[in-house]
C-alpha atoms as a PDB file:
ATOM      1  CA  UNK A   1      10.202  24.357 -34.206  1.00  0.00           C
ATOM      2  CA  UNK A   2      11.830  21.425 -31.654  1.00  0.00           C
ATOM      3  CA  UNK A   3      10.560  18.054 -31.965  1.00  0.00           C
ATOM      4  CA  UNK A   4       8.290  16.867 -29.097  1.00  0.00           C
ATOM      5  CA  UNK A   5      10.746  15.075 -26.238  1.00  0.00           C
ATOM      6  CA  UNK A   6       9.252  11.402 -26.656  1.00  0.00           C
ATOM      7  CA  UNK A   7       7.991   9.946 -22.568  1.00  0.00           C
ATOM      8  CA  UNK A   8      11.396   8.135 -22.587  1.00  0.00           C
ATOM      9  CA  UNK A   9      13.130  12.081 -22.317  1.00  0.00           C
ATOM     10  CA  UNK A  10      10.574  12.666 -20.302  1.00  0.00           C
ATOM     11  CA  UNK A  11      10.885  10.168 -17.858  1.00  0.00           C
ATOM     12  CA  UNK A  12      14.482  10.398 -17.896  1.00  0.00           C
ATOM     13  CA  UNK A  13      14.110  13.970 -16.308  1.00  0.00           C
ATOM     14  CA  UNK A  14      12.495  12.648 -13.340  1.00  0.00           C
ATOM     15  CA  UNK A  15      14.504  11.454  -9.729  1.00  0.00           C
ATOM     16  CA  UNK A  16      14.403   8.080  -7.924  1.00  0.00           C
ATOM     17  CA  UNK A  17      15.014   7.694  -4.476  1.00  0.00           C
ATOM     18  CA  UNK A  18      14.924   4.386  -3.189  1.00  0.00           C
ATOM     19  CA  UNK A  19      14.035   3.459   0.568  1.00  0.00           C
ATOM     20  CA  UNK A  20      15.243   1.204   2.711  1.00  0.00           C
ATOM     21  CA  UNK A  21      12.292  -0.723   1.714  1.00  0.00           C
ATOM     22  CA  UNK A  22      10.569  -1.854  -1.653  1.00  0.00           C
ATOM     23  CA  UNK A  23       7.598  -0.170  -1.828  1.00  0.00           C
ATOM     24  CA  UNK A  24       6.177  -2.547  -3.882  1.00  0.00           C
ATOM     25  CA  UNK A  25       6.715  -6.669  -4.499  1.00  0.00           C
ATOM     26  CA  UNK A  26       5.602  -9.761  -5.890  1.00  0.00           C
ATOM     27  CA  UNK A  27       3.637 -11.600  -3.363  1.00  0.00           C
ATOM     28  CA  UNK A  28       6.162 -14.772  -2.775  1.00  0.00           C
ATOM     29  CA  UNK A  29       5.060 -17.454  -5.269  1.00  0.00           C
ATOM     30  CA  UNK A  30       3.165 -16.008  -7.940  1.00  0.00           C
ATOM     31  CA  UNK A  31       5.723 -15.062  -9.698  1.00  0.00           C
ATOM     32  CA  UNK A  32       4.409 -17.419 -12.761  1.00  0.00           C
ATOM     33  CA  UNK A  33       0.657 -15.667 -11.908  1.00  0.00           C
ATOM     34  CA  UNK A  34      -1.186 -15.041 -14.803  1.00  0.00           C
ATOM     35  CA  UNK A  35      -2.702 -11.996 -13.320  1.00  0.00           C
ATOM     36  CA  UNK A  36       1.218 -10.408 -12.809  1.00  0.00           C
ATOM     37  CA  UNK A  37       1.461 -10.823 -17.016  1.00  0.00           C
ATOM     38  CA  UNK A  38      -0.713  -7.696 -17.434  1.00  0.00           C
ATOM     39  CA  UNK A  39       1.622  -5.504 -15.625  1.00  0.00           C
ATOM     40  CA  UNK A  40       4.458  -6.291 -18.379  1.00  0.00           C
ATOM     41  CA  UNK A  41       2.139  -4.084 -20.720  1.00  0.00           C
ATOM     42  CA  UNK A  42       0.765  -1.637 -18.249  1.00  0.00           C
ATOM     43  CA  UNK A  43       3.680  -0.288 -16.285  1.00  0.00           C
ATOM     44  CA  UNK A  44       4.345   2.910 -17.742  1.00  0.00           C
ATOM     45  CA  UNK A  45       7.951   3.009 -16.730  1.00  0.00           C
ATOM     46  CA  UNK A  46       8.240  -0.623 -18.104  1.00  0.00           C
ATOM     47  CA  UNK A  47       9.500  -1.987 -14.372  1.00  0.00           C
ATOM     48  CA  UNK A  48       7.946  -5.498 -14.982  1.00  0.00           C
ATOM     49  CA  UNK A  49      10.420  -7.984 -17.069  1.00  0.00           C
ATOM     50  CA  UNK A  50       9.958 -12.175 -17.870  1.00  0.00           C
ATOM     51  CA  UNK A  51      12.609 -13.870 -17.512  1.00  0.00           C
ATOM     52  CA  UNK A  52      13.925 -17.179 -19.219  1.00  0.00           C
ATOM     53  CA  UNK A  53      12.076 -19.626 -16.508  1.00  0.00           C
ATOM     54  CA  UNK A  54       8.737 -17.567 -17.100  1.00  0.00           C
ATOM     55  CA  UNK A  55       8.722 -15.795 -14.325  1.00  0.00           C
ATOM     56  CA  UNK A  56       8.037 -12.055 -14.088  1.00  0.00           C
ATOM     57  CA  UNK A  57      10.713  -9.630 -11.756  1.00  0.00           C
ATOM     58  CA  UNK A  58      10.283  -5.829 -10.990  1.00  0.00           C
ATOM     59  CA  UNK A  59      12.915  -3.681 -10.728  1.00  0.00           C
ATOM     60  CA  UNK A  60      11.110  -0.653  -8.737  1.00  0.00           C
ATOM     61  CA  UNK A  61      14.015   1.665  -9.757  1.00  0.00           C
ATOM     62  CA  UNK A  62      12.231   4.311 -11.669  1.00  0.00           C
ATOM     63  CA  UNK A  63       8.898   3.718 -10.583  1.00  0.00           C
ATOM     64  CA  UNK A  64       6.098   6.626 -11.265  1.00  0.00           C
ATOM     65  CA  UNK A  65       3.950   5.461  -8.156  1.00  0.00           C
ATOM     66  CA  UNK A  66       0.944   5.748 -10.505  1.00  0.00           C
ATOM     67  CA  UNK A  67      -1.052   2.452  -9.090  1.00  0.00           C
ATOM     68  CA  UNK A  68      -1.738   0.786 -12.939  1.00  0.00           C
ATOM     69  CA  UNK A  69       0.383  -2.399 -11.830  1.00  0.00           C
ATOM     70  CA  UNK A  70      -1.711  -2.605  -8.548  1.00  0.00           C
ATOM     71  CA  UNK A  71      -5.117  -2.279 -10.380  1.00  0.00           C
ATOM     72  CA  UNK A  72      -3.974  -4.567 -13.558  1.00  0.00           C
ATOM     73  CA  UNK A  73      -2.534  -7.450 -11.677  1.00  0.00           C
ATOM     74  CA  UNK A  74      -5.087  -7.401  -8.087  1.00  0.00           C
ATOM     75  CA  UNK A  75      -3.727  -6.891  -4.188  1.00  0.00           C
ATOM     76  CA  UNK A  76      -3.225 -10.555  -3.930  1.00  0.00           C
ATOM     77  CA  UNK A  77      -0.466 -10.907  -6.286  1.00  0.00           C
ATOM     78  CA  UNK A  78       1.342  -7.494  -5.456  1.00  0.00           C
ATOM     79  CA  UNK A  79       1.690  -5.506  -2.157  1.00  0.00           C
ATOM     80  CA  UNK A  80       1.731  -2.343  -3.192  1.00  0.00           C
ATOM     81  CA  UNK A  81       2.400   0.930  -0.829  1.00  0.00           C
ATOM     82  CA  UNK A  82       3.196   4.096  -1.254  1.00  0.00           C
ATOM     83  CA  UNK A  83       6.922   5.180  -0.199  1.00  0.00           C
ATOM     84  CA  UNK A  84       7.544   6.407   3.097  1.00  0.00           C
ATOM     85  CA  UNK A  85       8.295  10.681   3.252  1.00  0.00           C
ATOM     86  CA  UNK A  86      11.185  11.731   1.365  1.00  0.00           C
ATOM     87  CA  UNK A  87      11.948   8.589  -1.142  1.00  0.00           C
ATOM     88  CA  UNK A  88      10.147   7.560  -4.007  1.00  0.00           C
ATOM     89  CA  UNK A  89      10.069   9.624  -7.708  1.00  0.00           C
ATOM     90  CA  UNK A  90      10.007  13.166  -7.870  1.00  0.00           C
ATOM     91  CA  UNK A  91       8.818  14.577 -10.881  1.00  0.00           C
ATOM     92  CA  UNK A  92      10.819  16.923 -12.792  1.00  0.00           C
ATOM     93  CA  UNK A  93       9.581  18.235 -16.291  1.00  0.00           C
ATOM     94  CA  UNK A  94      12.346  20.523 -17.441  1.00  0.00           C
END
């Protein structure tokens, strides 16, 4: 019997294309936002990262498009849209 591919494998399997556009970012200063914090835990694909001056980044590279950092962290600290036709993950599950 195989092991079970851990969601890091699985993940791995899927395809990013970016846009010309972010589909998502952090609303200009609150990047120190208390709210933002939650999405360091919630972001499936681990996207959100502090760095040394407190402040938390996103890298959208990767992104699953699944909404938690939108519903964790509120509309007025991210703007959050879906990518335009054609870019954005595509799921691919071997």
């Amino acid at each position: 019997m195989s092991p079970t591919p851990t969601m890091k494998a699985k993940l791995g399997k899927n395809v990013f294309k970016p846009g010309k556009e972010k589909h998502i970012i952090i609303r200009p200063g609150f990047e120190k936002d208390p709210r933002l914090k939650a999405a360091l835990y919630v972001c499936p694909a681990g996207l959100y990262s502090e760095n040394s001056k407190g402040e938390v980044e996103l890298d959208i590279d990767g992104c699953l498009e699944c909404g938690t950092c939108r519903i964790a962290c509120g509309t007025e600290v991210l703007d959050w849209n879906y990518p335009v036709g054609g870019v954005g993950v595509q799921f691919r599950f071997g």
